[in-house]
C-alpha atoms as a PDB file:
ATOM      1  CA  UNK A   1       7.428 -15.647   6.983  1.00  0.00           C
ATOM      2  CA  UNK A   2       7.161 -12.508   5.068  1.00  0.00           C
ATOM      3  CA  UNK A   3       5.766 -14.466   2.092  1.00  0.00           C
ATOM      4  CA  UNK A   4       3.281 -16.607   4.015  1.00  0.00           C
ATOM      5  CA  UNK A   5      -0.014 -14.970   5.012  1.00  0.00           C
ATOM      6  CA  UNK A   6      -0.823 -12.938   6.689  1.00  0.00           C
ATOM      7  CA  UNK A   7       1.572 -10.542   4.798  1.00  0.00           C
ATOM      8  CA  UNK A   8       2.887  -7.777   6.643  1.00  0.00           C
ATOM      9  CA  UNK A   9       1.123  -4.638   4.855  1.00  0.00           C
ATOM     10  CA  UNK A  10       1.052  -0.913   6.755  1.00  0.00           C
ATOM     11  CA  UNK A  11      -0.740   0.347   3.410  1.00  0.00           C
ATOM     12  CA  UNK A  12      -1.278   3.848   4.069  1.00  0.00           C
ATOM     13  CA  UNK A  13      -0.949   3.689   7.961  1.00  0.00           C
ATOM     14  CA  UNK A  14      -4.001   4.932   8.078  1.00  0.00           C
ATOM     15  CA  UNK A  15      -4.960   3.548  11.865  1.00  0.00           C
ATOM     16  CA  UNK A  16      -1.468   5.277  13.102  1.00  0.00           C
ATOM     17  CA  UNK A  17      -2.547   8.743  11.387  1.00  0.00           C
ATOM     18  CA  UNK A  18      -5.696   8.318  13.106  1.00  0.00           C
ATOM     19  CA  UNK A  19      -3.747   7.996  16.664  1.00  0.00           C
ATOM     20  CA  UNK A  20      -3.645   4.263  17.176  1.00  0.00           C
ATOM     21  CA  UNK A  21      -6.480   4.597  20.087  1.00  0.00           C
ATOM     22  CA  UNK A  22      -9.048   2.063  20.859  1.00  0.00           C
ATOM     23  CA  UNK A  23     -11.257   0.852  18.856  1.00  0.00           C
ATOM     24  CA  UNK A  24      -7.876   0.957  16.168  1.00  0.00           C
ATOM     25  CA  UNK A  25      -5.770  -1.786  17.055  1.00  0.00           C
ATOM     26  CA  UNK A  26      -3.870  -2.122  14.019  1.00  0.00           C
ATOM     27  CA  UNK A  27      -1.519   0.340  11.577  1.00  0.00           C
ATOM     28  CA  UNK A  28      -3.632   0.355   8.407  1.00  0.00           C
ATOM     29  CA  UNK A  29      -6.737   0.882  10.560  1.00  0.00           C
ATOM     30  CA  UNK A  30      -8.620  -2.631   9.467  1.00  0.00           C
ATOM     31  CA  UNK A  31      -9.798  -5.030  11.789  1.00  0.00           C
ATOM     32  CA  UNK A  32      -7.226  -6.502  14.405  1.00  0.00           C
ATOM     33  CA  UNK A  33      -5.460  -9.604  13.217  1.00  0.00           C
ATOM     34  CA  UNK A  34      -2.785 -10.833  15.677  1.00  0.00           C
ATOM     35  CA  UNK A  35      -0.300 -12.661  13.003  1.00  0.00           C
ATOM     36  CA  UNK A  36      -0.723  -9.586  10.886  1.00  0.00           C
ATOM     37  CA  UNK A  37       0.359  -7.380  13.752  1.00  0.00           C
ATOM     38  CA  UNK A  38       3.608  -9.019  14.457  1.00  0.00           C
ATOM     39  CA  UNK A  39       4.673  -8.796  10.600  1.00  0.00           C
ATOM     40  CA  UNK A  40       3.506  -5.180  10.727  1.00  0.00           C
ATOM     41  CA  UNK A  41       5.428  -4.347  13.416  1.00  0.00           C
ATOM     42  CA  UNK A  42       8.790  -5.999  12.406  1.00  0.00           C
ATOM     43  CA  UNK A  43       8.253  -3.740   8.709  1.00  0.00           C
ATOM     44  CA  UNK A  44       7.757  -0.932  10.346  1.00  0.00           C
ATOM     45  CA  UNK A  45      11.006  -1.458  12.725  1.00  0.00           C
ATOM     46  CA  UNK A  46      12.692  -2.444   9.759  1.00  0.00           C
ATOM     47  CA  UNK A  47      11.257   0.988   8.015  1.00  0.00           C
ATOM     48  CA  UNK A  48      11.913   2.938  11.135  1.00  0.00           C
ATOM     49  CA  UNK A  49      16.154   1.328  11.035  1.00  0.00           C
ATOM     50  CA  UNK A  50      16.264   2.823   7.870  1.00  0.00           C
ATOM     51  CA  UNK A  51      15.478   6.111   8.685  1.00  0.00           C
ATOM     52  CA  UNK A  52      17.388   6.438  11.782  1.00  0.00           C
ATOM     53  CA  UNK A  53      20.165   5.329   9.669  1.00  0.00           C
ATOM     54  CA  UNK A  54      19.822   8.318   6.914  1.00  0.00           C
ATOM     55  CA  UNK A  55      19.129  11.203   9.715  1.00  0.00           C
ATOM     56  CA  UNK A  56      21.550   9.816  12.236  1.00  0.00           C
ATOM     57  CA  UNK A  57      24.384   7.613  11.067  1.00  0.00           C
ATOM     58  CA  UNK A  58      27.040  10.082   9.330  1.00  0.00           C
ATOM     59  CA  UNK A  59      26.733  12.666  12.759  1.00  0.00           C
ATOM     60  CA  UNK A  60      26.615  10.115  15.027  1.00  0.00           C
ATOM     61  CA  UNK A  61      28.731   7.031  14.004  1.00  0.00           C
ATOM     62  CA  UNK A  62      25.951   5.003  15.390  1.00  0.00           C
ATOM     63  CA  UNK A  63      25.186   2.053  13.082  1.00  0.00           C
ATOM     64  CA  UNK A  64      21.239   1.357  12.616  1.00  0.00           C
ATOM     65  CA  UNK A  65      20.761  -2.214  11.468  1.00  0.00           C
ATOM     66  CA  UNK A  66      18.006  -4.817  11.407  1.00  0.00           C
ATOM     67  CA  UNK A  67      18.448  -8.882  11.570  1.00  0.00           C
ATOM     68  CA  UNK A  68      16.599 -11.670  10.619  1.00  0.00           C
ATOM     69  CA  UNK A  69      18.185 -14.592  13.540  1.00  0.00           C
ATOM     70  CA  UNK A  70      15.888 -17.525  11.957  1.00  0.00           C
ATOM     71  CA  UNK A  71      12.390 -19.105  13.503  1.00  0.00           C
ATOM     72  CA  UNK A  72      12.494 -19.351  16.572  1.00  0.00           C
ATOM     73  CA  UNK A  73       9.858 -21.603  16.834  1.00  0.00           C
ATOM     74  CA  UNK A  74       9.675 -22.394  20.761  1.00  0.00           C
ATOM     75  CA  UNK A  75       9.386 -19.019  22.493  1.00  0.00           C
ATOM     76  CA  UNK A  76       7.013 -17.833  24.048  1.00  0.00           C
ATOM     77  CA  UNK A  77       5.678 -16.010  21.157  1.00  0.00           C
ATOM     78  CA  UNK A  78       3.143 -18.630  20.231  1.00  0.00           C
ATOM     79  CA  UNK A  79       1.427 -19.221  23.350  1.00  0.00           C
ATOM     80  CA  UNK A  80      -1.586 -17.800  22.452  1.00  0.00           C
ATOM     81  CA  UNK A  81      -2.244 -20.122  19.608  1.00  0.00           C
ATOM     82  CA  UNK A  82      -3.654 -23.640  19.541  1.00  0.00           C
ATOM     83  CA  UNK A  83      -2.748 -26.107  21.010  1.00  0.00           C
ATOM     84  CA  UNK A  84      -1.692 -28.209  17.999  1.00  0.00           C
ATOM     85  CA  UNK A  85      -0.076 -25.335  16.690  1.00  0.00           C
ATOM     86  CA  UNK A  86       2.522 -24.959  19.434  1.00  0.00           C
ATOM     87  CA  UNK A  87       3.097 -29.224  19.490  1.00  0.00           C
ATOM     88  CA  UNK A  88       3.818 -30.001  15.973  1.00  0.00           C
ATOM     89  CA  UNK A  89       4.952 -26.327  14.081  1.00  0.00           C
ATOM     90  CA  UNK A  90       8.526 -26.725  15.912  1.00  0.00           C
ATOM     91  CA  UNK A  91       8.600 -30.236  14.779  1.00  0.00           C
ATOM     92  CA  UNK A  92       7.936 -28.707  10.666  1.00  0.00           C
ATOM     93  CA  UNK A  93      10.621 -25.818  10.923  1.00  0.00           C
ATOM     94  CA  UNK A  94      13.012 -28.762  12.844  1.00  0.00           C
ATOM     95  CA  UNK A  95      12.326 -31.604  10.337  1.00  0.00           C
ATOM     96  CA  UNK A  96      11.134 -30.517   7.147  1.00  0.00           C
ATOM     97  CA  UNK A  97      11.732 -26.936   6.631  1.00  0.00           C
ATOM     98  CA  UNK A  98      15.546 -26.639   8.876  1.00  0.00           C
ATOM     99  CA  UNK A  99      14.625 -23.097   9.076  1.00  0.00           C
ATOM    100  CA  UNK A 100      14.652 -23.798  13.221  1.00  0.00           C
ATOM    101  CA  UNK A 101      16.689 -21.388  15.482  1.00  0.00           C
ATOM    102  CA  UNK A 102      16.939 -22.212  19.128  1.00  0.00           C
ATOM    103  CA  UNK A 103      16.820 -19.006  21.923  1.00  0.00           C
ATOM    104  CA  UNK A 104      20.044 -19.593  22.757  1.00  0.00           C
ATOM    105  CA  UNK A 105      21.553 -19.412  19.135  1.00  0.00           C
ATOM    106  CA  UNK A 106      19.394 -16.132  18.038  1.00  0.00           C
ATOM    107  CA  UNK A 107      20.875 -14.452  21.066  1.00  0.00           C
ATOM    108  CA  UNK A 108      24.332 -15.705  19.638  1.00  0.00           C
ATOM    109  CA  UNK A 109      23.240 -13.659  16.300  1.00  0.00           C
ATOM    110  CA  UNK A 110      21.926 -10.771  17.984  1.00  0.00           C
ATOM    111  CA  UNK A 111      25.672 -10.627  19.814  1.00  0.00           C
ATOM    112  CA  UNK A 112      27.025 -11.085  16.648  1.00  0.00           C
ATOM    113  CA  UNK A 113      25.316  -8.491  15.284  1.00  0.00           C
ATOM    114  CA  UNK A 114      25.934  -5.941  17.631  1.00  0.00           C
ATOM    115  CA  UNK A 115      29.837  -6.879  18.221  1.00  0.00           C
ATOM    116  CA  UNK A 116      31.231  -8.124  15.064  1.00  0.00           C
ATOM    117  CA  UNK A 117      33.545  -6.107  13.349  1.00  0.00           C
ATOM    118  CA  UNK A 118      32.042  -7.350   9.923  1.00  0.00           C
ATOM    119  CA  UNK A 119      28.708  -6.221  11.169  1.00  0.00           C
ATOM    120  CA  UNK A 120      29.109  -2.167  11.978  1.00  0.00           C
ATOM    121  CA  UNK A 121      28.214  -1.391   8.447  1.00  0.00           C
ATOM    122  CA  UNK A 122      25.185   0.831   9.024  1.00  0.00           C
ATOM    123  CA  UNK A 123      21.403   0.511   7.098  1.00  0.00           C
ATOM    124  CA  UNK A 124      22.107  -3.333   6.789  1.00  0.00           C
ATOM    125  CA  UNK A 125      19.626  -6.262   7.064  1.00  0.00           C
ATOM    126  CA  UNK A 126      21.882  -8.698   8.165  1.00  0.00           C
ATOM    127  CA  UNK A 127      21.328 -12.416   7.533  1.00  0.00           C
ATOM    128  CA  UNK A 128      22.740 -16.090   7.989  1.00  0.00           C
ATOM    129  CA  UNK A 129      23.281 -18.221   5.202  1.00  0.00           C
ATOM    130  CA  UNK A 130      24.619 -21.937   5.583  1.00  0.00           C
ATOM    131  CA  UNK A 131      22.125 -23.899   3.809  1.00  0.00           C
ATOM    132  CA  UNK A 132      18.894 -24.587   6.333  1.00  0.00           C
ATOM    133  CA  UNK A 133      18.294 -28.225   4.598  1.00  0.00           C
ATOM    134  CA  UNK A 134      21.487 -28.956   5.149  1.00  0.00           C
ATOM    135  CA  UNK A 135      21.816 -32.103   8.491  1.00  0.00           C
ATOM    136  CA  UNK A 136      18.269 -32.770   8.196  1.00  0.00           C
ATOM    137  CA  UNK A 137      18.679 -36.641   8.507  1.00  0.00           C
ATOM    138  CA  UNK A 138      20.095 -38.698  10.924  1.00  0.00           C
ATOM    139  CA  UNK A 139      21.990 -35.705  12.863  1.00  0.00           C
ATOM    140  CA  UNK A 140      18.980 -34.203  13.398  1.00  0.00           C
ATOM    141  CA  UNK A 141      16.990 -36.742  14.649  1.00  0.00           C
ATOM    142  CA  UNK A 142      20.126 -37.611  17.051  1.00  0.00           C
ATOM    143  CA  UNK A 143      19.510 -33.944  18.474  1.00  0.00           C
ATOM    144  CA  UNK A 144      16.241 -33.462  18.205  1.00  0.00           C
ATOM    145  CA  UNK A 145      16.679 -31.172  15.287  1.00  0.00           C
ATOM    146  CA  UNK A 146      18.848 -28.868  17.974  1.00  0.00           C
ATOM    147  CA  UNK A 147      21.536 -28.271  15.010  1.00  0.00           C
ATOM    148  CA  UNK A 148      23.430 -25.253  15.431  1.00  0.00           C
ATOM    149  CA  UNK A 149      25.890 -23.942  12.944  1.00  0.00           C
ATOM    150  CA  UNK A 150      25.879 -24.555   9.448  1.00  0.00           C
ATOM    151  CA  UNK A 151      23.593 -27.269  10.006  1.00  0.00           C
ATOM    152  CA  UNK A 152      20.855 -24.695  11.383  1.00  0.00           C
ATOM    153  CA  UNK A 153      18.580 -22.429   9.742  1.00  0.00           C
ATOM    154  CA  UNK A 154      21.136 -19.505   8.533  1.00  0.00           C
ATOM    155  CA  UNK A 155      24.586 -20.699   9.085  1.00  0.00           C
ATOM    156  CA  UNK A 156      27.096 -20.162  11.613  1.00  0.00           C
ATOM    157  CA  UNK A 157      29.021 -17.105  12.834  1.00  0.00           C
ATOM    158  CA  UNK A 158      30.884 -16.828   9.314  1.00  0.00           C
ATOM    159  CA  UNK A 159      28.253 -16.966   7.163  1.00  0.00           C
ATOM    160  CA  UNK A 160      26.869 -13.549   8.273  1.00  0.00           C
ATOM    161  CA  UNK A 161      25.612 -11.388   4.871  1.00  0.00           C
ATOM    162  CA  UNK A 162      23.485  -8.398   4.110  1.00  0.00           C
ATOM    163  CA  UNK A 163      20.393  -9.438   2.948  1.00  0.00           C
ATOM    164  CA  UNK A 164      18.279  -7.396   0.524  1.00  0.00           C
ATOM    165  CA  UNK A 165      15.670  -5.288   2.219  1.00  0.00           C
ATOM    166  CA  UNK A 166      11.859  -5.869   0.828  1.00  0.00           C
ATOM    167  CA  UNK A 167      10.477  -3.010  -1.683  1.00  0.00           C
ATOM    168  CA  UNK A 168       7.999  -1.995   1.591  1.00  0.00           C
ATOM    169  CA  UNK A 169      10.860  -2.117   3.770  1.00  0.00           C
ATOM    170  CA  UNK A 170      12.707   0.476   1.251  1.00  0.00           C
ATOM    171  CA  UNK A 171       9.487   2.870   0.238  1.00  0.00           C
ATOM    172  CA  UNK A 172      10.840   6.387   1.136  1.00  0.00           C
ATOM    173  CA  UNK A 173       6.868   8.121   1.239  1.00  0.00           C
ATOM    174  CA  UNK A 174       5.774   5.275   3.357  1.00  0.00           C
ATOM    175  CA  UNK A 175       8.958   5.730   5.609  1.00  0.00           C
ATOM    176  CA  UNK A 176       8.523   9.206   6.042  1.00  0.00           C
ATOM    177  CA  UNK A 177       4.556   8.661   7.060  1.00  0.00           C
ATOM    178  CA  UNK A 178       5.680   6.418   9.448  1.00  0.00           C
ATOM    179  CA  UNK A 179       8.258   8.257  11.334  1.00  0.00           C
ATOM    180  CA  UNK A 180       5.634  11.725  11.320  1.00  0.00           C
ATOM    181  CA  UNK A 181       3.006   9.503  12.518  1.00  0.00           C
ATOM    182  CA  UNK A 182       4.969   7.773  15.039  1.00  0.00           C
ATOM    183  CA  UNK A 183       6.318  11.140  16.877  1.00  0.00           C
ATOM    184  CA  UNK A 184       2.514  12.190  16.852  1.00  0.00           C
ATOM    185  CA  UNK A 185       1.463   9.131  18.472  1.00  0.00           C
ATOM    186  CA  UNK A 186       3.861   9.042  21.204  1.00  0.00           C
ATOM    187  CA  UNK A 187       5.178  12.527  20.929  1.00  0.00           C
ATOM    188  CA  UNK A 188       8.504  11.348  20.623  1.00  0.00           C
ATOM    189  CA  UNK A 189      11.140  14.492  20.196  1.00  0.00           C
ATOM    190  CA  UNK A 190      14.299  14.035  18.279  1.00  0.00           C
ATOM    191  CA  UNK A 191      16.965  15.970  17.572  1.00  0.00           C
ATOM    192  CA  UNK A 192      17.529  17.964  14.430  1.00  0.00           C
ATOM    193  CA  UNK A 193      19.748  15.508  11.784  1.00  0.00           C
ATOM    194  CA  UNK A 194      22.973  17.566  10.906  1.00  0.00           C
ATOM    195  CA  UNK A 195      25.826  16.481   8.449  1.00  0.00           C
ATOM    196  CA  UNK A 196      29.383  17.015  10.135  1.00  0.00           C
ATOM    197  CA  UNK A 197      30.474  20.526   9.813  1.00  0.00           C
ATOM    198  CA  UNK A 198      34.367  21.651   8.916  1.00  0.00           C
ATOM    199  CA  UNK A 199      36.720  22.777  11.585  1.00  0.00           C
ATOM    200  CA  UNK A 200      37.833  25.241   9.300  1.00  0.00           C
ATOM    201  CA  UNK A 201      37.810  28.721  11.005  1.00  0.00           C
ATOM    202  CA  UNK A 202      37.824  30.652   8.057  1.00  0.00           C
ATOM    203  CA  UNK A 203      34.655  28.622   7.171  1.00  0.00           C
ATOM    204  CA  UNK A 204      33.249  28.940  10.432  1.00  0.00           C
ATOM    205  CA  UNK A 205      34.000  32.956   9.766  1.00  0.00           C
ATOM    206  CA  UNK A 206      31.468  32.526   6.854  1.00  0.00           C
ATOM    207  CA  UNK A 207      29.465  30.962   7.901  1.00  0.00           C
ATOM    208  CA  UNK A 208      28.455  33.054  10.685  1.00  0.00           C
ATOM    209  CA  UNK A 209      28.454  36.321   8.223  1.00  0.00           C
ATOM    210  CA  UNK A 210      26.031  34.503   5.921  1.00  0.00           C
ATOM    211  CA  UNK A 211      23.519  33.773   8.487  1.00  0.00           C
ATOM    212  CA  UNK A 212      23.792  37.386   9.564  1.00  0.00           C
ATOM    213  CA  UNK A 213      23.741  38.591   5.965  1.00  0.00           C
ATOM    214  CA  UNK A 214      20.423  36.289   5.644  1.00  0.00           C
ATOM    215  CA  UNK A 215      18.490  37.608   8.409  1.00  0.00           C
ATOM    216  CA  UNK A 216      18.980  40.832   7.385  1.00  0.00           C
ATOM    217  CA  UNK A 217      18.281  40.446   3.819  1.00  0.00           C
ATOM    218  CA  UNK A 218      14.604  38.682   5.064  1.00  0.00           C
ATOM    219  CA  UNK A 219      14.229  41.628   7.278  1.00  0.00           C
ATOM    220  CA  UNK A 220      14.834  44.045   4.332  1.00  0.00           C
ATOM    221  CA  UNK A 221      12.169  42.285   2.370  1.00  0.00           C
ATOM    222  CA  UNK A 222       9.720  41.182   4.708  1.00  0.00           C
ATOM    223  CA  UNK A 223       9.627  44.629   6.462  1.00  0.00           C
ATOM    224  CA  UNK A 224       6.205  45.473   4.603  1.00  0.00           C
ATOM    225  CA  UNK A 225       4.738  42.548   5.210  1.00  0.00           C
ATOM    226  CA  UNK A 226       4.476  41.538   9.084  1.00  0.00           C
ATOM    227  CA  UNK A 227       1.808  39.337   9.049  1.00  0.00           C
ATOM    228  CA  UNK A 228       3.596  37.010   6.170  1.00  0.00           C
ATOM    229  CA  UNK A 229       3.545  34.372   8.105  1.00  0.00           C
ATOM    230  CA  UNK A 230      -0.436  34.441   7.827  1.00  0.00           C
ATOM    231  CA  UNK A 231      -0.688  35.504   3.952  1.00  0.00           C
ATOM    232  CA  UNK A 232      -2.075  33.082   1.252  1.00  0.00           C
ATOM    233  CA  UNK A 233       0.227  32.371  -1.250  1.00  0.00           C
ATOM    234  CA  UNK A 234      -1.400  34.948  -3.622  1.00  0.00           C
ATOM    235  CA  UNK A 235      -0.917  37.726  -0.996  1.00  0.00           C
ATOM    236  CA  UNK A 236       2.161  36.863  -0.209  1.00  0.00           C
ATOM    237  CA  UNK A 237       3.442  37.268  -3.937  1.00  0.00           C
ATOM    238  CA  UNK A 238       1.403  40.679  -4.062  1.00  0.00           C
ATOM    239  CA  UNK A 239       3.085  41.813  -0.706  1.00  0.00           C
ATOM    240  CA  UNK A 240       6.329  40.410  -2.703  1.00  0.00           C
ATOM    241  CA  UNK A 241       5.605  42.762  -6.017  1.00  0.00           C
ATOM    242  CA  UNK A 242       4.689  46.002  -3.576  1.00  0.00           C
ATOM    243  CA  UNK A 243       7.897  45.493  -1.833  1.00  0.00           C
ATOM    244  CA  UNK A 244      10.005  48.664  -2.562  1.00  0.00           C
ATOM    245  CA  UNK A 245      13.240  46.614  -2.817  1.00  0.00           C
ATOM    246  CA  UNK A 246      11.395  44.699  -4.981  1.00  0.00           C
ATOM    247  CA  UNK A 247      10.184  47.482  -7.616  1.00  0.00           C
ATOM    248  CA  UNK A 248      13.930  48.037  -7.051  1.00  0.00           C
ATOM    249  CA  UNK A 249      15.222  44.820  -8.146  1.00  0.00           C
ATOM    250  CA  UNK A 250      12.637  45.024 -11.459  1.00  0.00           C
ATOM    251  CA  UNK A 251      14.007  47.970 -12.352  1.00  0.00           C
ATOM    252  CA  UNK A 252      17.786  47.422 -12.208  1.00  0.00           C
ATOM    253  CA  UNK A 253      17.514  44.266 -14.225  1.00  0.00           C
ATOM    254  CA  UNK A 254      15.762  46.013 -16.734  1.00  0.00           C
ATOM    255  CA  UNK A 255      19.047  48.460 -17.701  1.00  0.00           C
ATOM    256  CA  UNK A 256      21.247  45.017 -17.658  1.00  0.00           C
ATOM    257  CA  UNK A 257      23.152  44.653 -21.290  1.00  0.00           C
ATOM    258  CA  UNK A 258      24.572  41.928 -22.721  1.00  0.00           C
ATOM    259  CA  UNK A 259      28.344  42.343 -24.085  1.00  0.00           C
ATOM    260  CA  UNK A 260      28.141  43.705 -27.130  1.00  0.00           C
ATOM    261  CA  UNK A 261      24.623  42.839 -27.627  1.00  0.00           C
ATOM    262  CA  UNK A 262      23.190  45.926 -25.566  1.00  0.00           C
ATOM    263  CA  UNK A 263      19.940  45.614 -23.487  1.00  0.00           C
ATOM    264  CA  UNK A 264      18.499  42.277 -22.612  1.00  0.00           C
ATOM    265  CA  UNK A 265      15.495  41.469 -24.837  1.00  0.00           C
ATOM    266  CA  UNK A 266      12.318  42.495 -22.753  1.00  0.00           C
ATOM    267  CA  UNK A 267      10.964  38.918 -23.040  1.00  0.00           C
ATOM    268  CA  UNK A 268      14.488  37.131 -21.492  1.00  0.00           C
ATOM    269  CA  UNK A 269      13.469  39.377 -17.997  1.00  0.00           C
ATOM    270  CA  UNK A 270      11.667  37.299 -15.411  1.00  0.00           C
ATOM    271  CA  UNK A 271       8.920  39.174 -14.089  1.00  0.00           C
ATOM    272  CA  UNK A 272       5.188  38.637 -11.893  1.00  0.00           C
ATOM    273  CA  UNK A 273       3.582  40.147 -14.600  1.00  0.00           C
ATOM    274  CA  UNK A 274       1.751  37.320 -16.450  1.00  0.00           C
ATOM    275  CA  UNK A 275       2.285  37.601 -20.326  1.00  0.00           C
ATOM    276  CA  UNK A 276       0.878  35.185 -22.781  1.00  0.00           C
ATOM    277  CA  UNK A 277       2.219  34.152 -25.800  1.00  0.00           C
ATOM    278  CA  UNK A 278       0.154  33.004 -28.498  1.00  0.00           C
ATOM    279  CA  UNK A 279       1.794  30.065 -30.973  1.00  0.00           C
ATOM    280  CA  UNK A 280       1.539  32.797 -34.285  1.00  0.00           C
ATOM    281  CA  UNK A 281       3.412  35.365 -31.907  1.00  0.00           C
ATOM    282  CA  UNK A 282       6.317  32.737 -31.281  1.00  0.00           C
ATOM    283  CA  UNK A 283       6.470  31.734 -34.765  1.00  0.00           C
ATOM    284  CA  UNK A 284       4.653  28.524 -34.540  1.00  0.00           C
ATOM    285  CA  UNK A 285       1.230  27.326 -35.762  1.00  0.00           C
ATOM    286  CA  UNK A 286      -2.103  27.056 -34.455  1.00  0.00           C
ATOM    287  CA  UNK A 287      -1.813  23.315 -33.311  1.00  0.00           C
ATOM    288  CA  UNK A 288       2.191  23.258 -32.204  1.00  0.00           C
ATOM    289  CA  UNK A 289       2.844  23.990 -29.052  1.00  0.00           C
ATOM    290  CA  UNK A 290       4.526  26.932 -27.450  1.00  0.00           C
ATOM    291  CA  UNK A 291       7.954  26.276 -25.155  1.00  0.00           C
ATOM    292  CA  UNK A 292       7.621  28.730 -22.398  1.00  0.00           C
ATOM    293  CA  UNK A 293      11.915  29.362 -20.595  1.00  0.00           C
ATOM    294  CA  UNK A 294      12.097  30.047 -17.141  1.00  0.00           C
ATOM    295  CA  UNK A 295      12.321  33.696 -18.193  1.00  0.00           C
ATOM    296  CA  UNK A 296       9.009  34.309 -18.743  1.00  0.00           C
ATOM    297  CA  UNK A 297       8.989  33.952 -22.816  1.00  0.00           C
ATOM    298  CA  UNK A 298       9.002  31.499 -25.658  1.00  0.00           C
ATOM    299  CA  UNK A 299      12.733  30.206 -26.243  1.00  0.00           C
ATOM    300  CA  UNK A 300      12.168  30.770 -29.876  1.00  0.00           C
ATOM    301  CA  UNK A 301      11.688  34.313 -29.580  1.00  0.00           C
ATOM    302  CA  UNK A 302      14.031  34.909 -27.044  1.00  0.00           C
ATOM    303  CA  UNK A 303      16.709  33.381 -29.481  1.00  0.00           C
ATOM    304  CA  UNK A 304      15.523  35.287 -32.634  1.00  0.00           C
ATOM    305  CA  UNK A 305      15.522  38.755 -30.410  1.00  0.00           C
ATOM    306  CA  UNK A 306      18.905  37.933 -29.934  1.00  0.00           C
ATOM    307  CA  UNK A 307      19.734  36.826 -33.274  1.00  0.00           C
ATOM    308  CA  UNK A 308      18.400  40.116 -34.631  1.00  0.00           C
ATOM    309  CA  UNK A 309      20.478  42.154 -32.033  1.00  0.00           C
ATOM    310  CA  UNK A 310      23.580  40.168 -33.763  1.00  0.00           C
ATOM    311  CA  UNK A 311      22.874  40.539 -37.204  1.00  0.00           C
ATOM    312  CA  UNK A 312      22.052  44.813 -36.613  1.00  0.00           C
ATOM    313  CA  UNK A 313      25.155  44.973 -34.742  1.00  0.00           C
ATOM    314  CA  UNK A 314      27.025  43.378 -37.808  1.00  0.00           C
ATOM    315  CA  UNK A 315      25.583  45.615 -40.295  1.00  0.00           C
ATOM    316  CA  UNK A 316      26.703  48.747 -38.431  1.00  0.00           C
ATOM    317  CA  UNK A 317      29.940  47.269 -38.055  1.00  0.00           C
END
């Protein structure tokens, strides 16, 4: 029923960032719409498979699926609705749609599902396909439109697939709101996702010395700052440019030569200190525009510096 409306629609889950407490009864924070819930709450499982699937899957071995069994049309699920409803919308799916799935045989899919070799692929949204208009004549007026199998909505036990996931299911921003939102609503706790790590000991070696050499490099140029942690971003950079090791660093790269080229143009060093470049200084006129390299200068004049370095260096020669 993901087509048929009410479609399922978290928008931007703005009832769950709220913290999904009375009066909000519903994700995206509108008005409370029962059908609507239910579809919202199978996308967001969906969303939240996904997920558990990326962060978990590789470290655990644990395979995070979803499944679409078929309508099950006679549960309990519809007991709130009318009446009529409940009487005659088993007879449609049985009859005239086929998409029917008794209790019994959605259990059979969730087994499947869970114990079928074919199904422990991971961050599949596994589906049955067998034709649901298929027996919708005579044999299913002999059972009551009870047809199981191929005959039924989905197929049997070997016509298991991987469906494709809807473009809500898949949204990576959305899936990420929902899974912050989620552990602030119910202040779930999970552990931190880790890829496998090498058994290597010479790589465990390493990696322990790098962490060490880390923390004391941060040390080193934190050391002046120890309220960091509290700085603006413009105070932190200024902390950053008084650091000593810092001024340090500046200076060094300032005697770095180039093979045979000698000293690195002044405009190739990176540096805090903001420089502007007009278009006439960089060759270029009034209405072109200026490309600024990572450096700090305009690639054109870095590459004529350099040019120039060449061509002096040849003449001496």
């Amino acid at each position: 029923g993901g087509g048929v409306w009410p479609v399922a629609d978290l928008k931007d889950m703005e009832g769950l960032e709220l913290g999904a407490k009375n009066p909000i009864s519903m994700i995206d924070g509108y008005s409370f719409n029962g059908a609507k819930g239910y579809k919202d709450t199978k996308l967001a499982l969906m969303m939240l498979s996904m997920i558990l699937h990326d962060r978990y899957h590789k470290s655990t071995g644990i395979a995070f699926s979803s499944i679409y069994p078929g309508c099950i049309a006679e549960s309990p699920l519809f007991r709130e609705k009318r009446p009529w409803f409940r009487k005659y919308f088993p007879v449609f799916m049985k009859f005239v749609t086929g998409g029917f799935v008794g209790e019994d045989e959605a259990g059979q899919r969730l087994f499947q599902a869970v114990h079928d070799p074919k199904a422990k692929k991971s961050g599949v949204y596994w589906s049955w396909n067998g034709g649901p208009r298929e027996g919708r004549g005579k044999e299913a007026l002999d059972k009551g439109g009870q047809i199981v199998g191929a005959g039924g909505a989905g197929g049997g036990w070997d016509s298991l697939f991987e469906n494709d996931p809807s473009d809500k299911v898949l949204n990576r921003d959305l899936q990420l709101k929902l899974w912050k939102h989620s552990c602030e609503v119910t202040g779930a706790e999970w552990p931190l996702a880790y890829q496998p790590k090498s058994p290597c000991p010479t790589l465990k070696v390493v990696s322990a010395a790098t962490s060490i050499l880390n923390s004391m490099e941060d040390w080193q140029r934190m050391k002046n700052s120890p309220n960091y942690a509290a700085m603006s971003r413009d105070e932190r950079l200024k902390a950053r440019q008084d650091n000593e090791l810092y001024k340090e660093g500046e200076a060094a790269k300032r005697k770095v030569e180039l093979p045979g080229l000698g000293p690195v143009p002044e405009l190739a060093l990176g540096t805090f200190q903001k420089k502007k470049f007009s278009g006439e200084e960089a060759g270029q006129t009034e209405n072109q525009p200026v490309f600024a390299s990572a450096a700090g200068g305009s690639t054109d004049t870095v590459r004529r510096s350099i040019k120039k370095k060449k061509k002096e260096k040849s003449q001496a020669e």
